[in-house]
C-alpha atoms as a PDB file:
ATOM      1  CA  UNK A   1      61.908 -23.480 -95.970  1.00  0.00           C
ATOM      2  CA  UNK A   2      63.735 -26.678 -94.269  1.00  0.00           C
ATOM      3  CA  UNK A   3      61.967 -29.857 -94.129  1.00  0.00           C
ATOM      4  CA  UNK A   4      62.528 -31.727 -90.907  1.00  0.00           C
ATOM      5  CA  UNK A   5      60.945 -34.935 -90.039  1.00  0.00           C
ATOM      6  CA  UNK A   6      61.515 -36.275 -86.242  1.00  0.00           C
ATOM      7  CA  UNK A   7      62.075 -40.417 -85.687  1.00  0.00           C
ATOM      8  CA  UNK A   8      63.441 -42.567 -82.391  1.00  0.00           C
ATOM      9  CA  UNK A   9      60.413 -41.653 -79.796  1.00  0.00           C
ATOM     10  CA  UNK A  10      58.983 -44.253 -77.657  1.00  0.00           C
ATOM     11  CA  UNK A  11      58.061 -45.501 -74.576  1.00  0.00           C
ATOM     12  CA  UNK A  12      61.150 -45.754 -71.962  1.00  0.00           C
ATOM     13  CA  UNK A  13      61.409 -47.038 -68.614  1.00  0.00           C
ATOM     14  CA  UNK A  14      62.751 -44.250 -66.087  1.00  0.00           C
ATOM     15  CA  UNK A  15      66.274 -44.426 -65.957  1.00  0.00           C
ATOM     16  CA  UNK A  16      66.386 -45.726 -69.589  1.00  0.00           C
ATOM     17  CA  UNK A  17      68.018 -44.036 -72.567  1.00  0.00           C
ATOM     18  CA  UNK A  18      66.485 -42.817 -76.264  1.00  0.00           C
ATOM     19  CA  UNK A  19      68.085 -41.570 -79.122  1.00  0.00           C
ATOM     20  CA  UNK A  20      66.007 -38.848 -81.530  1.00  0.00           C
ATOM     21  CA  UNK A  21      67.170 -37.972 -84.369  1.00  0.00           C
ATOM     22  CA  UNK A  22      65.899 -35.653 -87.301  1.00  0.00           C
ATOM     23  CA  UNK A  23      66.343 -35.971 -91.327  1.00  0.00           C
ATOM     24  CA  UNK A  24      66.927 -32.255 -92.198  1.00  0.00           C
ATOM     25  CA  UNK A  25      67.016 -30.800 -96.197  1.00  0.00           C
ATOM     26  CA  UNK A  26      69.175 -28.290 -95.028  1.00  0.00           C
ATOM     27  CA  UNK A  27      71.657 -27.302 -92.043  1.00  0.00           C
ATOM     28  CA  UNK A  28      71.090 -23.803 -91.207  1.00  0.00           C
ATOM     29  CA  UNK A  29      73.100 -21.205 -88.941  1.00  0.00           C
ATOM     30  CA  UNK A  30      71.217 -23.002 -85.658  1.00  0.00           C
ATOM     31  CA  UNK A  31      69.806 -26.369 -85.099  1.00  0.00           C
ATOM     32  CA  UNK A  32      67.728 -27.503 -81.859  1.00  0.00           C
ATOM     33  CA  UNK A  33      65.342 -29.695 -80.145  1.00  0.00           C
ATOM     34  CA  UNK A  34      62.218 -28.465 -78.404  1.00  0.00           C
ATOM     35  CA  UNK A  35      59.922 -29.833 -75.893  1.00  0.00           C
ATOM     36  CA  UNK A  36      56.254 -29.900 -74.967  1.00  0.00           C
ATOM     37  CA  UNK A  37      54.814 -31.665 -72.463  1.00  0.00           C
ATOM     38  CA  UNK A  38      50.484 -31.267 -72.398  1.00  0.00           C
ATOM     39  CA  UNK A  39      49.596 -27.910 -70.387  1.00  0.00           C
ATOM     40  CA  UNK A  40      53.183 -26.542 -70.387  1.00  0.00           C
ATOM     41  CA  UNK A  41      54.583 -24.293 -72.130  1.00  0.00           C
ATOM     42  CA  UNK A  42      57.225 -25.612 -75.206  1.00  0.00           C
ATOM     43  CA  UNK A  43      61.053 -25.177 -73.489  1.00  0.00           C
ATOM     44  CA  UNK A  44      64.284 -25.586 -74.811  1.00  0.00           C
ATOM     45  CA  UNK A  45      66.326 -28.749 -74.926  1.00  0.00           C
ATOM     46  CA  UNK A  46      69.489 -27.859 -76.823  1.00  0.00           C
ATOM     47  CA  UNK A  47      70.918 -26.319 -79.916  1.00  0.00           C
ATOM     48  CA  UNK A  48      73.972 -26.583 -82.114  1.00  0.00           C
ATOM     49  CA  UNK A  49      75.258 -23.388 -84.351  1.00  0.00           C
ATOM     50  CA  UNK A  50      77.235 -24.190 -87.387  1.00  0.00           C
ATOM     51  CA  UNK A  51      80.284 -23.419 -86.040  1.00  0.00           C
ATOM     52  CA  UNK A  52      79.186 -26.687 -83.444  1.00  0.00           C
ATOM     53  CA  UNK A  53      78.740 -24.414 -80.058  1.00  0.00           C
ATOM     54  CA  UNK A  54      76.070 -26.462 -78.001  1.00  0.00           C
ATOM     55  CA  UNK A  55      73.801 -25.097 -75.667  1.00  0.00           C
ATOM     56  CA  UNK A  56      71.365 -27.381 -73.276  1.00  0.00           C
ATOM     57  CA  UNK A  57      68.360 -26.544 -70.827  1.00  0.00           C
ATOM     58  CA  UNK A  58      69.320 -26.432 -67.238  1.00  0.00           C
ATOM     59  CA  UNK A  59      66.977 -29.260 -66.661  1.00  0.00           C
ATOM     60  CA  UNK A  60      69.288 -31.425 -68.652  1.00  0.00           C
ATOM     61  CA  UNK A  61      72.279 -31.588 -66.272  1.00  0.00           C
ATOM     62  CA  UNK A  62      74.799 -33.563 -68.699  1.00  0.00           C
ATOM     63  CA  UNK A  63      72.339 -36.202 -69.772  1.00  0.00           C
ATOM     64  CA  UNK A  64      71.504 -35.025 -72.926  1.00  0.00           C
ATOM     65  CA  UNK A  65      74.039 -34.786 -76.366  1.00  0.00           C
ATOM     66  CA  UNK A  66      73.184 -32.845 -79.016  1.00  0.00           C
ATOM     67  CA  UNK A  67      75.173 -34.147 -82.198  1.00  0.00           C
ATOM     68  CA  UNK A  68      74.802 -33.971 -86.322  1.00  0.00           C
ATOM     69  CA  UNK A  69      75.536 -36.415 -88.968  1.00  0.00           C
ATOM     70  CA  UNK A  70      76.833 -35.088 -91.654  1.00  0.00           C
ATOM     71  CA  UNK A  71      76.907 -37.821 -93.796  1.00  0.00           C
ATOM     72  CA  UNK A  72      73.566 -38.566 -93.620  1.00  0.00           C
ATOM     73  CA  UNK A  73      71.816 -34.633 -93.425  1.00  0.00           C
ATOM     74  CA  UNK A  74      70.591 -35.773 -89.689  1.00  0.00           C
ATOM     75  CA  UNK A  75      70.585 -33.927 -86.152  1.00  0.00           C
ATOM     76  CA  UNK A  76      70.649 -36.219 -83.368  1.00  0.00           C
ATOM     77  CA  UNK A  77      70.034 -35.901 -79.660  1.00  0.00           C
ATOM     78  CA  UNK A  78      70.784 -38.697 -77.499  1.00  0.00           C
ATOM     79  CA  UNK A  79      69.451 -38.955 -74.171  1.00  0.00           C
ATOM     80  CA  UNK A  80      69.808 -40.539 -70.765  1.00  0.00           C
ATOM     81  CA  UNK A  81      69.299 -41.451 -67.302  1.00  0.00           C
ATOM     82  CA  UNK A  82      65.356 -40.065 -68.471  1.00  0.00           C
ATOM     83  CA  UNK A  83      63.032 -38.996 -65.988  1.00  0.00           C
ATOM     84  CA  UNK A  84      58.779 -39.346 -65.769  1.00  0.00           C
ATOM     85  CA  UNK A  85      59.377 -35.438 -66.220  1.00  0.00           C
ATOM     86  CA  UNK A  86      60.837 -35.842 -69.826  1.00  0.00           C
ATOM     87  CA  UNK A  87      57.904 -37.136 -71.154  1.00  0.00           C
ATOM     88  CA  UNK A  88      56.652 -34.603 -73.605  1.00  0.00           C
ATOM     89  CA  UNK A  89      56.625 -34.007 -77.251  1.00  0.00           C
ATOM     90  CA  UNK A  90      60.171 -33.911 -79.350  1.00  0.00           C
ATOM     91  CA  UNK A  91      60.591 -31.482 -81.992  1.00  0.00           C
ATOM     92  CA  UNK A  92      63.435 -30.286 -84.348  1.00  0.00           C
ATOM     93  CA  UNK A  93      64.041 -26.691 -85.467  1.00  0.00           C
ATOM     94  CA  UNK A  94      65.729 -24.764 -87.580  1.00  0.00           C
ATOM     95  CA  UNK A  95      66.983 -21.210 -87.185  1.00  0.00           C
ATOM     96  CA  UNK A  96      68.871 -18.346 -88.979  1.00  0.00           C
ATOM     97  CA  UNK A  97      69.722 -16.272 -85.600  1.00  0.00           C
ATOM     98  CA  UNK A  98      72.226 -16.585 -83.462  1.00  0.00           C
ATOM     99  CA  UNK A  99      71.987 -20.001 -81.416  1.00  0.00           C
ATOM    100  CA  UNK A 100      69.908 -20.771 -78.523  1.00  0.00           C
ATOM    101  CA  UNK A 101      66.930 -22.396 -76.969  1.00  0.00           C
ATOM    102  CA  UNK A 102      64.686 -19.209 -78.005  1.00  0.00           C
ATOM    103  CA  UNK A 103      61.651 -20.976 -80.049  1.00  0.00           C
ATOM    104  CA  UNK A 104      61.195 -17.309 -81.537  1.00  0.00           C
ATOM    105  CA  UNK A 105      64.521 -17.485 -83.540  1.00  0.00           C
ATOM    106  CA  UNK A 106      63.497 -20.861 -85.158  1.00  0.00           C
ATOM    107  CA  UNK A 107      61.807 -20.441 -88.344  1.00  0.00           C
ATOM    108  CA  UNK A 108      61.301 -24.124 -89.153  1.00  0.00           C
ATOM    109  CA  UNK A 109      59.869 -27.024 -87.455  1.00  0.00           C
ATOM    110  CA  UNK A 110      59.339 -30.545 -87.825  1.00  0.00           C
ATOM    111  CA  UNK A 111      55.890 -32.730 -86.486  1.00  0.00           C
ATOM    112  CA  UNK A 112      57.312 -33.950 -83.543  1.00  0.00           C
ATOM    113  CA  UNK A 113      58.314 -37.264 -81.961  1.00  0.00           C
ATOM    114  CA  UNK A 114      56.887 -38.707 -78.790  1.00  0.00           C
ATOM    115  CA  UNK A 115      58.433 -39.539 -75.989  1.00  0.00           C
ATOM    116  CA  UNK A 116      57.236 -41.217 -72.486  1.00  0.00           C
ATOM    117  CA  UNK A 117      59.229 -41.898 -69.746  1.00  0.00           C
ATOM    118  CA  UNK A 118      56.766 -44.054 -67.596  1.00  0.00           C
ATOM    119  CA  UNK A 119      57.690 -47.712 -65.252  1.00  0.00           C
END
């Protein structure tokens, strides 16, 4: 089981920029961030497979980076230009499939971090 603990929400203007990241124990084969805003249902935000293919929800359209410090056993995903619509819950996976932004191939999850995009 990976331990992942989630860090870096807040409260952002719209427009404004935040930067997530997650302590991991352990990289495995795929690494992502999740979303869930209340009443929807959790979507996608990116991943990053070992071999450091990336892979981002549509709704992200080049503002998000998905990144991992190795020195420091961390995934990061910095993001951008945010909109009311980001507002949601944050939360790191981990997964042992082959890499996307399906929550079913994630085995472990962290608590979540939240984030509000509000003026």
């Amino acid at each position: 089981q990976v331990h992942l603990v989630e860090s870096g929400g807040g409260s952002v203007q719209p427009g404004g920029s935040l930067t997530l990241s997650c302590a991991v124990s352990a990289y495995t084969r795929c690494m992502g961030w999740f979303r869930q805003a209340p009443g929807t249902d959790r979507e996608g935000v990116a991943s990053m497979s070992s071999g450091g293919s990336t892979y981002y929800g549509e709704f992200v359209r080049g503002r998000f980076t998905i990144s991992k410090d190795n020195s420091k056993n961390t995934l990061v995903l910095r993001m951008s230009s945010l909109k009311p619509e980001d507002t949601a819950m944050y939360y790191c996976a981990a997964g042992v499939r082959s890499c996307g932004l399906n929550g079913q191939d994630f085995i472990s999850w962290g608590q979540g971090t939240r984030v509000t995009v509000d003026s």
